[in-house]
Structure formats: structure tokens, C-alpha cells
C-alpha atoms as a PDB file:
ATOM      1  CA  UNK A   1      49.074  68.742 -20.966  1.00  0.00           C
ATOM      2  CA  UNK A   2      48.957  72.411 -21.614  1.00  0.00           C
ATOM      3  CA  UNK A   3      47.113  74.588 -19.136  1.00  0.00           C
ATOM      4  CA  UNK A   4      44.483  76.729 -20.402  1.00  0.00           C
ATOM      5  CA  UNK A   5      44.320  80.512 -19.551  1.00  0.00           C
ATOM      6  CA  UNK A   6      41.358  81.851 -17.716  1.00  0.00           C
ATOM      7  CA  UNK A   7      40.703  84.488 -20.480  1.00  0.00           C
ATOM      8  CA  UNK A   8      40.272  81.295 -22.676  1.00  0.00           C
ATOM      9  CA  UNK A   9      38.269  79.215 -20.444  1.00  0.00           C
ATOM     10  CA  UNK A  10      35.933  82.596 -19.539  1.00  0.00           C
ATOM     11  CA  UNK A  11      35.687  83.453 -23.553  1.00  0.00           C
ATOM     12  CA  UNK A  12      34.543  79.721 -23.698  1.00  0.00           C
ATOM     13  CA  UNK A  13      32.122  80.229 -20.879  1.00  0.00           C
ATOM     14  CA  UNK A  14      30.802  83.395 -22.383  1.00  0.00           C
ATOM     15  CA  UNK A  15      29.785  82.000 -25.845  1.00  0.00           C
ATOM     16  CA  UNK A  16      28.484  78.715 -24.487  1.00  0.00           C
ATOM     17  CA  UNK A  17      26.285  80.819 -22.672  1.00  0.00           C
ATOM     18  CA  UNK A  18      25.195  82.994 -25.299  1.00  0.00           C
ATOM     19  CA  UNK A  19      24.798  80.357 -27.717  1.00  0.00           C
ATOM     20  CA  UNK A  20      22.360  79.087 -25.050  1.00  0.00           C
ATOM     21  CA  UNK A  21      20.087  81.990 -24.571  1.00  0.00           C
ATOM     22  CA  UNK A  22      19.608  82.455 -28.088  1.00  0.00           C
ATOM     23  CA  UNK A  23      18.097  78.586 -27.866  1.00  0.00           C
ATOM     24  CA  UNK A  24      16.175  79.419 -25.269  1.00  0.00           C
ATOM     25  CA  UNK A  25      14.677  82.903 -26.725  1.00  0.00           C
ATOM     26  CA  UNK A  26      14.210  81.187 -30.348  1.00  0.00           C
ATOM     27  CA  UNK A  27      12.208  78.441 -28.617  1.00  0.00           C
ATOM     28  CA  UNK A  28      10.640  79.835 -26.062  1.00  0.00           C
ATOM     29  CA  UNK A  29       7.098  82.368 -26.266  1.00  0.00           C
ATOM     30  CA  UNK A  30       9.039  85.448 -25.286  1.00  0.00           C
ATOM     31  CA  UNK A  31       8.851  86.675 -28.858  1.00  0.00           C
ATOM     32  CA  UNK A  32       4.970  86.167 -28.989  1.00  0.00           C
ATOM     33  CA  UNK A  33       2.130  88.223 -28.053  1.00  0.00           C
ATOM     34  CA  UNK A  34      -0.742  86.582 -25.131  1.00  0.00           C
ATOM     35  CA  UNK A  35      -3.776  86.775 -27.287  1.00  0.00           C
ATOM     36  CA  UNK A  36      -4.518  84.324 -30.259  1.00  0.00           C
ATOM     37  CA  UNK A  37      -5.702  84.567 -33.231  1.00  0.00           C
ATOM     38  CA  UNK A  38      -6.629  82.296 -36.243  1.00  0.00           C
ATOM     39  CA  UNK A  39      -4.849  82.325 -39.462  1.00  0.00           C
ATOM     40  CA  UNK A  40      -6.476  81.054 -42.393  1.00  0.00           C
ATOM     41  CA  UNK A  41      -4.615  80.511 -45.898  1.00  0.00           C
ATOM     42  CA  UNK A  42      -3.131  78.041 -47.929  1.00  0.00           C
ATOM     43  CA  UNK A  43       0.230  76.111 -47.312  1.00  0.00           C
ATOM     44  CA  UNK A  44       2.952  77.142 -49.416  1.00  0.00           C
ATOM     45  CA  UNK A  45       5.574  75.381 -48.173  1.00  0.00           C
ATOM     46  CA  UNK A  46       6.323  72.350 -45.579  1.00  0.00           C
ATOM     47  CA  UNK A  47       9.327  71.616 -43.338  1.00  0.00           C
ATOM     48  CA  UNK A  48       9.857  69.284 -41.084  1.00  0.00           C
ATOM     49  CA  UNK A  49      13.239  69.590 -40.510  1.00  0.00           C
ATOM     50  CA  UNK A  50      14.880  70.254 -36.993  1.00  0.00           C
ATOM     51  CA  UNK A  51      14.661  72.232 -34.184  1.00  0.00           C
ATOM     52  CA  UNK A  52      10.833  72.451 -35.281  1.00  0.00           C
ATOM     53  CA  UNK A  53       8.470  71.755 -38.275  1.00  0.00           C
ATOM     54  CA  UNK A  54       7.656  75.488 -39.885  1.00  0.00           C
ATOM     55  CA  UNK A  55       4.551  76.079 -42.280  1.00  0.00           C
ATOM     56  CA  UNK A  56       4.686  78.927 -45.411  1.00  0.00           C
ATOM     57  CA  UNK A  57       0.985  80.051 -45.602  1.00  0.00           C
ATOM     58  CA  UNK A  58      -0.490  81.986 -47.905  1.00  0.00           C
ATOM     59  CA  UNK A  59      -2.864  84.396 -46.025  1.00  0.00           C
ATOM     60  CA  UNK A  60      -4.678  87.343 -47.301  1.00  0.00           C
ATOM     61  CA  UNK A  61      -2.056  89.646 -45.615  1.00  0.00           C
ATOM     62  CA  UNK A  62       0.657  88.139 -47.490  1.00  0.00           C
ATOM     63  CA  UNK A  63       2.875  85.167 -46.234  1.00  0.00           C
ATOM     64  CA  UNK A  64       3.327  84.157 -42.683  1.00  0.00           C
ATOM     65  CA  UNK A  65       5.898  81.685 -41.570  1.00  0.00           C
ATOM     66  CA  UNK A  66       4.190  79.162 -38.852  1.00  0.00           C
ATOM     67  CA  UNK A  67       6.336  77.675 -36.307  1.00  0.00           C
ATOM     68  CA  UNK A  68       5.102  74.356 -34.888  1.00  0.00           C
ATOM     69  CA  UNK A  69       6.652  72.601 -32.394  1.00  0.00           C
ATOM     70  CA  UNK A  70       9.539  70.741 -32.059  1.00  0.00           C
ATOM     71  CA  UNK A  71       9.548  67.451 -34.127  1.00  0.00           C
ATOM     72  CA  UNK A  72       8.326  64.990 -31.363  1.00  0.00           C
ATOM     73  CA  UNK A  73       5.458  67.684 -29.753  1.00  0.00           C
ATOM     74  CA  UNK A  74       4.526  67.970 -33.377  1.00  0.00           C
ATOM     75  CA  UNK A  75       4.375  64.179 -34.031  1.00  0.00           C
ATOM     76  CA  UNK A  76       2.421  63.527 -31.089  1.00  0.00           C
ATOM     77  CA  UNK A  77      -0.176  65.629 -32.608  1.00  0.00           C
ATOM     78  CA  UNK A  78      -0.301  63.723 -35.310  1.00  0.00           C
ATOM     79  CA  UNK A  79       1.156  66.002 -37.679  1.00  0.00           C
ATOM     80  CA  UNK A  80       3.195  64.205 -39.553  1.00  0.00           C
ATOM     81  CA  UNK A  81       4.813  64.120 -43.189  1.00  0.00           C
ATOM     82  CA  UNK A  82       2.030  63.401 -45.439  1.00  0.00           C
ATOM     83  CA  UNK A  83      -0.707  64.875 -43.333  1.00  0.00           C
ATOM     84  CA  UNK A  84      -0.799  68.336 -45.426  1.00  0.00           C
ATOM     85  CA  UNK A  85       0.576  69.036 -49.043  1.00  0.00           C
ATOM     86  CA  UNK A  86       1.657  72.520 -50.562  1.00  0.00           C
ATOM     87  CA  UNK A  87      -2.383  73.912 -51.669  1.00  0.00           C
ATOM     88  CA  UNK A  88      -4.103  72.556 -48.940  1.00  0.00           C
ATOM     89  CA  UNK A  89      -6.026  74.811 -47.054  1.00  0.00           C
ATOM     90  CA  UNK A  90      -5.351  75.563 -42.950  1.00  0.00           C
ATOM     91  CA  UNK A  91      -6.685  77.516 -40.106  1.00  0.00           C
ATOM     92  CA  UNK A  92      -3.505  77.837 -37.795  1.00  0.00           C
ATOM     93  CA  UNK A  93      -4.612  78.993 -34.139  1.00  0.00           C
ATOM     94  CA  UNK A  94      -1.713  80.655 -32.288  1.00  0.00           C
ATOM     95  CA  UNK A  95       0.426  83.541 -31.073  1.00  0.00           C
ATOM     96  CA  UNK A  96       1.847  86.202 -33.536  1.00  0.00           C
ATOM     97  CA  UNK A  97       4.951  87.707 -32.962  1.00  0.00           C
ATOM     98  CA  UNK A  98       5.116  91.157 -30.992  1.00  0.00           C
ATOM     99  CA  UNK A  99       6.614  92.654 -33.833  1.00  0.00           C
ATOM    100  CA  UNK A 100       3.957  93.494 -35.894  1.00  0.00           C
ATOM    101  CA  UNK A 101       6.153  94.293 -38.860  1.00  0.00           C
ATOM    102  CA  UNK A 102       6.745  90.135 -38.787  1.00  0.00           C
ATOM    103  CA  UNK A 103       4.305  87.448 -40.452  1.00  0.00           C
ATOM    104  CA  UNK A 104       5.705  84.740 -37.737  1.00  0.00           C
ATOM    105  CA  UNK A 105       2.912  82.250 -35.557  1.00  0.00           C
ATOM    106  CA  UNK A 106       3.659  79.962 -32.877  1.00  0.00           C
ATOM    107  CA  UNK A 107       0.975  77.507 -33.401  1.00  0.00           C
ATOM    108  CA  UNK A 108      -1.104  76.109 -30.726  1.00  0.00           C
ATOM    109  CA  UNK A 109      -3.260  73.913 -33.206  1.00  0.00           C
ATOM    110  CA  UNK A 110      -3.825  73.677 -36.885  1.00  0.00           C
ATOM    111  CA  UNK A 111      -6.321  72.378 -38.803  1.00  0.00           C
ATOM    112  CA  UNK A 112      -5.775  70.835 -42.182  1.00  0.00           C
ATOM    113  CA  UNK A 113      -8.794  68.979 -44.299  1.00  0.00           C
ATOM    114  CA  UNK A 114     -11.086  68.784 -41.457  1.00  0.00           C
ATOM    115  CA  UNK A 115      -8.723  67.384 -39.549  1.00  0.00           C
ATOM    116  CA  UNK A 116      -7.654  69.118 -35.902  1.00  0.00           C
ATOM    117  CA  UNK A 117      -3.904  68.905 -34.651  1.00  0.00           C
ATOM    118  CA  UNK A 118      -3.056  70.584 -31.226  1.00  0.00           C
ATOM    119  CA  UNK A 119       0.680  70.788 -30.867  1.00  0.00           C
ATOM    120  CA  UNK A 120       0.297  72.579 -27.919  1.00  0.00           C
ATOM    121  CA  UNK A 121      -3.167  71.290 -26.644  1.00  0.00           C
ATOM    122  CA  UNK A 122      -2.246  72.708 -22.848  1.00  0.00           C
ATOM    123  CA  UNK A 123      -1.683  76.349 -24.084  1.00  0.00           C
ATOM    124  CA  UNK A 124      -4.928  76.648 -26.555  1.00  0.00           C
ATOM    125  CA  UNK A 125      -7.233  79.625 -25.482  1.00  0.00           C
ATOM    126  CA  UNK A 126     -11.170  79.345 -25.867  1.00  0.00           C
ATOM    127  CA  UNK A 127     -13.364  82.133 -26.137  1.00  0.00           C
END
């Protein structure tokens, strides 16, 4: 069995680790401010494809991109396929990215025909 040099095995270490941090920074709050605020607008376009469901709205500021959480937090909401179409209007509550220069919400809850979802019921703020 050939043995492995430790240049190799550290250059394996190091982008194992990086590779890591950038999963925890993308899913992690880091990236998002405290406060909350609402954002209302119609759905443009639906994923609910892995690491997490994501939301296009239409708001009249332009078009945010809405990250919900990943596909199991967001089921137990009850947000599931079928629950919203492309027109339908939402209020998403949530965090906005520090950089203001980005239309990008981590959604706490969203509401969608009447109907509330909290994907993150533990971190919603009331006034």
C-alpha cells in the first residue's frame, strides 16, 4: 500500500476544512443582520431543492431571494410543494443580509394565502 506524504494528507486536511466553514457560514445567521423586517411581494419563483427551499419575490425594491430552511425545518412548517404557486402573494418575516447592496432574507416565517408558516418559530421577534 503506498504511503501518503504529509503535504498530501495536510492539503487534504486543509480543504476538508475549508469546504466545511463555507457550510457552516452559508447556513448559519452570520451573514444576517439582528433586527427583522417584513417583506411583502409576490413569488416569482419556487425551489425546493437541497441544502434549503429558496423563494424569488417580487417586492417593490426589486427582487429578493428568500432563504428558508433546510428541507425538513421547512416541511415541518408545513411548507411544502403545493402550498404557494409563482403569483401568489407573501409577507416573509426575517433577517436581511448585512450587505445592504444584497436582496437576500433568512426567513423566520412566511405567510402565503392567509396561511402562517414559521420555519424558524424559536427565532421569530415580536414587537
Amino acid at each position: 500500500m503506498p504511503r501518503l506524504s504529509i503535504a498530501r494528507i495536510l492539503a487534504g486536511t486543509m480543504i476538508a476544512a475549508s469546504l466545511a466553514g463555507t457550510a457552516v457560514a452559508h447556513h448559519g445567521w452570520s451573514w444576517a443582520e439582528a433586527d427583522q423586517i417584513d417583506l411583502k411581494g409576490t413569488i416569482q419563483s419556487i425551489s425546493f431543492a437541497p441544502p434549503h427551499p429558496t423563494l424569488e419575490i417580487r417586492a417593490e425594491d426589486g427582487v429578493w431571494r428568500v432563504e428558508l430552511g433546510n428541507p425538513n425545518q421547512t416541511q415541518r412548517s408545513g411548507f411544502v410543494e403545493g402550498q404557494a404557486k409563482v403569483g401568489d402573494q407573501i409577507t416573509a418575516t426575517g433577517n436581511r443580509s448585512e450587505d445592504r447592496s444584497e436582496k437576500r432574507l433568512k426567513a423566520v416565517r412566511i405567510v402565503v394565502s392567509g396561511k402562517t408558516f414559521d420555519i424558524y418559530p424559536e427565532r421569530i421577534k415580536t414587537n
